[in-house]
C-alpha atoms as a PDB file:
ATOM      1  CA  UNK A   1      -2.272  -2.786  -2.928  1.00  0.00           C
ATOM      2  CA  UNK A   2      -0.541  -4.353  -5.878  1.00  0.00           C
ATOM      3  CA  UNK A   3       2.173  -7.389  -6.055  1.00  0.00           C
ATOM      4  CA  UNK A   4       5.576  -7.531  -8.390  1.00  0.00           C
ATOM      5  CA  UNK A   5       4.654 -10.768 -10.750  1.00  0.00           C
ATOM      6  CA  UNK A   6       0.276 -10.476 -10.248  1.00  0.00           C
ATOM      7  CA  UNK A   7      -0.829  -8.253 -13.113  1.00  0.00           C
ATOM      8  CA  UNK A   8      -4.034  -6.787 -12.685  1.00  0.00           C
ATOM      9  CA  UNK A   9      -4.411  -7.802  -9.033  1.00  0.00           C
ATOM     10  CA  UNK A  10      -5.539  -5.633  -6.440  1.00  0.00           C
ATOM     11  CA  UNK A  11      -5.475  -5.830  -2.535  1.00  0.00           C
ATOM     12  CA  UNK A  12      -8.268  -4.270  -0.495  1.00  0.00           C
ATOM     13  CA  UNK A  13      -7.119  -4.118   3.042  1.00  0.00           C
ATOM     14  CA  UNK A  14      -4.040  -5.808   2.220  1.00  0.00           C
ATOM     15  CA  UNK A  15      -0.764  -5.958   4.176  1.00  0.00           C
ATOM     16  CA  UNK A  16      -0.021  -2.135   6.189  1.00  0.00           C
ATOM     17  CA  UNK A  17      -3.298  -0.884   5.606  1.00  0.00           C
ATOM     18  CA  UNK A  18      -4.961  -1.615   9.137  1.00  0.00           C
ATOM     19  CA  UNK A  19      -5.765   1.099  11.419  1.00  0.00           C
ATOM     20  CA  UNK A  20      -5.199   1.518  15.872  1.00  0.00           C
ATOM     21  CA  UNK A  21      -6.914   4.686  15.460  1.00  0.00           C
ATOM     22  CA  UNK A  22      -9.388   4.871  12.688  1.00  0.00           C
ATOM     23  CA  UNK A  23     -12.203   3.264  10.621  1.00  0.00           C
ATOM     24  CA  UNK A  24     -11.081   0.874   8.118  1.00  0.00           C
ATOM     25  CA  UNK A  25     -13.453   2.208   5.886  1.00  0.00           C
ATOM     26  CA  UNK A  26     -11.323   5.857   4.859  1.00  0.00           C
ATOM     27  CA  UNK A  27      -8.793   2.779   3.446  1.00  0.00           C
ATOM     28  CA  UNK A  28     -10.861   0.963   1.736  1.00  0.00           C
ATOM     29  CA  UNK A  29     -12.536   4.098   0.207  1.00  0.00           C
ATOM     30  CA  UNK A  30      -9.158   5.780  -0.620  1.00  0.00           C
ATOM     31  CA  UNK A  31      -7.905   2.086  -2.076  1.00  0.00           C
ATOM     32  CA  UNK A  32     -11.456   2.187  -4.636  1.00  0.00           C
ATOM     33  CA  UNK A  33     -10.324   5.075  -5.353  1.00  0.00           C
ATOM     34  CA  UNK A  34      -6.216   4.390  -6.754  1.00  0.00           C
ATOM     35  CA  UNK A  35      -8.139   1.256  -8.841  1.00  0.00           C
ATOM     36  CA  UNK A  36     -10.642   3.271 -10.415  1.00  0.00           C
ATOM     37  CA  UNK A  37      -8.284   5.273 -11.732  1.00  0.00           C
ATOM     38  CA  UNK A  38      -5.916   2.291 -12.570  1.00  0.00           C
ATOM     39  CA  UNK A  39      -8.698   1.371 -14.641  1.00  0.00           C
ATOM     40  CA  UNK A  40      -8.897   4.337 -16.296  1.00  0.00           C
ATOM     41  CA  UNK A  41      -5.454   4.098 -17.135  1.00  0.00           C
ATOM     42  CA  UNK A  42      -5.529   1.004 -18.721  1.00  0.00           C
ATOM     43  CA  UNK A  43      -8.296   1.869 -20.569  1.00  0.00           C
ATOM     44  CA  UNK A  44      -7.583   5.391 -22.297  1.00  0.00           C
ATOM     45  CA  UNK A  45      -4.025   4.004 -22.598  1.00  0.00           C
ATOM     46  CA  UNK A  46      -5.285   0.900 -24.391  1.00  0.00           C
ATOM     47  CA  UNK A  47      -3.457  -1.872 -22.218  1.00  0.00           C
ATOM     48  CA  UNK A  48      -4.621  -5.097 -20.815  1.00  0.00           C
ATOM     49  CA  UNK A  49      -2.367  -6.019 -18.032  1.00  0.00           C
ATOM     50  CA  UNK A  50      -0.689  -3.779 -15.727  1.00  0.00           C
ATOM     51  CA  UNK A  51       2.110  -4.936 -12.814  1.00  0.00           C
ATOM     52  CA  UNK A  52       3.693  -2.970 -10.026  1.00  0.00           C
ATOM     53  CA  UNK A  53       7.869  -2.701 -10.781  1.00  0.00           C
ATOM     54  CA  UNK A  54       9.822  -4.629  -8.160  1.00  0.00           C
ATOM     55  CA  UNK A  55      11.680  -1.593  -7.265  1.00  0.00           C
ATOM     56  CA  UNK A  56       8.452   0.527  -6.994  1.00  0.00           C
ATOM     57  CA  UNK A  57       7.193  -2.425  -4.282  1.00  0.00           C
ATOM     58  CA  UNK A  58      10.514  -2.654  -2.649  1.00  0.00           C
ATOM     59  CA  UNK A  59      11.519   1.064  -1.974  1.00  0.00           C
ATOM     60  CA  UNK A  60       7.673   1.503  -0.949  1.00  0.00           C
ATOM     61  CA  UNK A  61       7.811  -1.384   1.715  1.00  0.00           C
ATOM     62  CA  UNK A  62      11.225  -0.189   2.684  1.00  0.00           C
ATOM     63  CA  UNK A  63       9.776   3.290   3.421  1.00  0.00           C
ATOM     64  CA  UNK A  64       6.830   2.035   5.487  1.00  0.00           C
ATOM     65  CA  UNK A  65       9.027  -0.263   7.718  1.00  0.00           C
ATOM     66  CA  UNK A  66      11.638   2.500   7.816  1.00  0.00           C
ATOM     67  CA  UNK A  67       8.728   4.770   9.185  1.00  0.00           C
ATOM     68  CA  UNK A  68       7.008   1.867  11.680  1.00  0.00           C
ATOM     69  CA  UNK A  69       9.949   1.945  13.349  1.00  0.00           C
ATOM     70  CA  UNK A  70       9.261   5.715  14.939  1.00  0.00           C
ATOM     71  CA  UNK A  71       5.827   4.598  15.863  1.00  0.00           C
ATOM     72  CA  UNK A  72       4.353   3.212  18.901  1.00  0.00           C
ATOM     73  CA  UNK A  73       3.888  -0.222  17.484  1.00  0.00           C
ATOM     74  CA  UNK A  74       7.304  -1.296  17.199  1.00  0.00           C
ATOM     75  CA  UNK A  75       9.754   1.755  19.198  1.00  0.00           C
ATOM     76  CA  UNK A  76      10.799   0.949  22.738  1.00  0.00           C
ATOM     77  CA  UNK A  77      11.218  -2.974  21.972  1.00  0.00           C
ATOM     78  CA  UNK A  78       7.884  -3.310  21.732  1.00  0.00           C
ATOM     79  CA  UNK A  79       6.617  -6.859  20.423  1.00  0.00           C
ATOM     80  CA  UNK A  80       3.243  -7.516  19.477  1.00  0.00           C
ATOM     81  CA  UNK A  81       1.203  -9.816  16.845  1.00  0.00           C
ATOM     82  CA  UNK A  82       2.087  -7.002  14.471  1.00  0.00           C
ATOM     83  CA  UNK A  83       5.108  -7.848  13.855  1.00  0.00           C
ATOM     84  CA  UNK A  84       6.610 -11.090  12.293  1.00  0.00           C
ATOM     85  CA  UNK A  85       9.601 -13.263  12.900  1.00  0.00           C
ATOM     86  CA  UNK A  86      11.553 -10.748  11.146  1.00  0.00           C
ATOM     87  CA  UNK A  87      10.310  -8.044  13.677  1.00  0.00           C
ATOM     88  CA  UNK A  88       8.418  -6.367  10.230  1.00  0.00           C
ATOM     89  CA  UNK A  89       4.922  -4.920  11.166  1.00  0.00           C
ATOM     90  CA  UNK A  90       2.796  -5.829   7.843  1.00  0.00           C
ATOM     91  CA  UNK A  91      -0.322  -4.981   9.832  1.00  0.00           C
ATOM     92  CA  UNK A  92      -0.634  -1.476  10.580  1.00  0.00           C
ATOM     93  CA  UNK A  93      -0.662   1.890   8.440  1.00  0.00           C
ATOM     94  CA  UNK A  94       2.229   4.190  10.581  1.00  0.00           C
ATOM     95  CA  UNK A  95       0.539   7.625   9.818  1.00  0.00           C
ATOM     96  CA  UNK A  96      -2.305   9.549   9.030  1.00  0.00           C
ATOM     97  CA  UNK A  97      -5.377   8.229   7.467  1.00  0.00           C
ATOM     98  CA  UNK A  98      -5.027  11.983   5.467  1.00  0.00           C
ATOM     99  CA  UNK A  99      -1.567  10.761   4.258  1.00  0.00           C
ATOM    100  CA  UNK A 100      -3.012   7.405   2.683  1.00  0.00           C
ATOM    101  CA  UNK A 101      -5.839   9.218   1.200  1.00  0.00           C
ATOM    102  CA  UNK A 102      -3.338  11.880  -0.513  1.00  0.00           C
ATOM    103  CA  UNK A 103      -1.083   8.442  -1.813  1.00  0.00           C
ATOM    104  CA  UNK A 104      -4.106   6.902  -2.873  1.00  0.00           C
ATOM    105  CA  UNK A 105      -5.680   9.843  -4.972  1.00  0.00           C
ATOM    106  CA  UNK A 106      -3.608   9.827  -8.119  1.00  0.00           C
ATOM    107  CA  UNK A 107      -2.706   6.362  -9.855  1.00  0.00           C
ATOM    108  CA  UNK A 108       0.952   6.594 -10.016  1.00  0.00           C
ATOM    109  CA  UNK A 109       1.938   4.808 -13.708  1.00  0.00           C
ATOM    110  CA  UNK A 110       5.633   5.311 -13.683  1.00  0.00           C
ATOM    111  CA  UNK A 111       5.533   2.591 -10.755  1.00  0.00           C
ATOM    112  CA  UNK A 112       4.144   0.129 -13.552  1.00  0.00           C
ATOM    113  CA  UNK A 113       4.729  -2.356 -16.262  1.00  0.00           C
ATOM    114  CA  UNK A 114       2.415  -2.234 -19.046  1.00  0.00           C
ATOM    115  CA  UNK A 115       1.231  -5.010 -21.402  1.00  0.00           C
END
């Protein structure tokens, strides 16, 4: 949901957040969620500006393309529109909706730079 090098900026039903086997909707409601309490953050902390680490982003996106590679939309050399040049699926979530609500519910600070 957030970008190295965009403070303050938020992705609703960004990149690995669509769903073969779900509403939309659970992501988009656990996603509200994670900013709200971003928000809060930045204001009982008393910060303006707040920007995902590179190395937060990285291992995250490592993990998720580490775990897409188990699932149906990219094991047994399947291609699809998913994927990108690269054979990287930045489409689809690769588990549970429950999972992505249980990421979402606590904003994780120690994955941020503060200004």
């Amino acid at each position: 949901m957030t970008v190295p090098n965009f403070p303050n900026f938020f992705l609703l039903l960004g990149p690995n957040t669509g769903l073969g086997h779900n509403s939309v909707i659970v992501m988009i409601e656990a996603q509200m969620q994670y900013v709200a309490e971003a928000l809060l953050y930045l204001h009982d902390h008393n910060v303006k500006n707040l920007e995902v680490k590179q190395i937060a982003h990285d291992k995250f996106n490592e993990d998720l393309q580490n775990k897409l590679k188990t699932t149906v939309w990219q094991s047994g050399g399947c291609h699809s529109w998913y994927q990108d040049a690269k054979g990287n699926n930045t489409t689809i979530w690769p588990g549970f909706t429950w999972r992505y609500i249980l990421l979402m519910k606590d904003f994780d600070a120690h994955s941020y730079i503060f200004q």
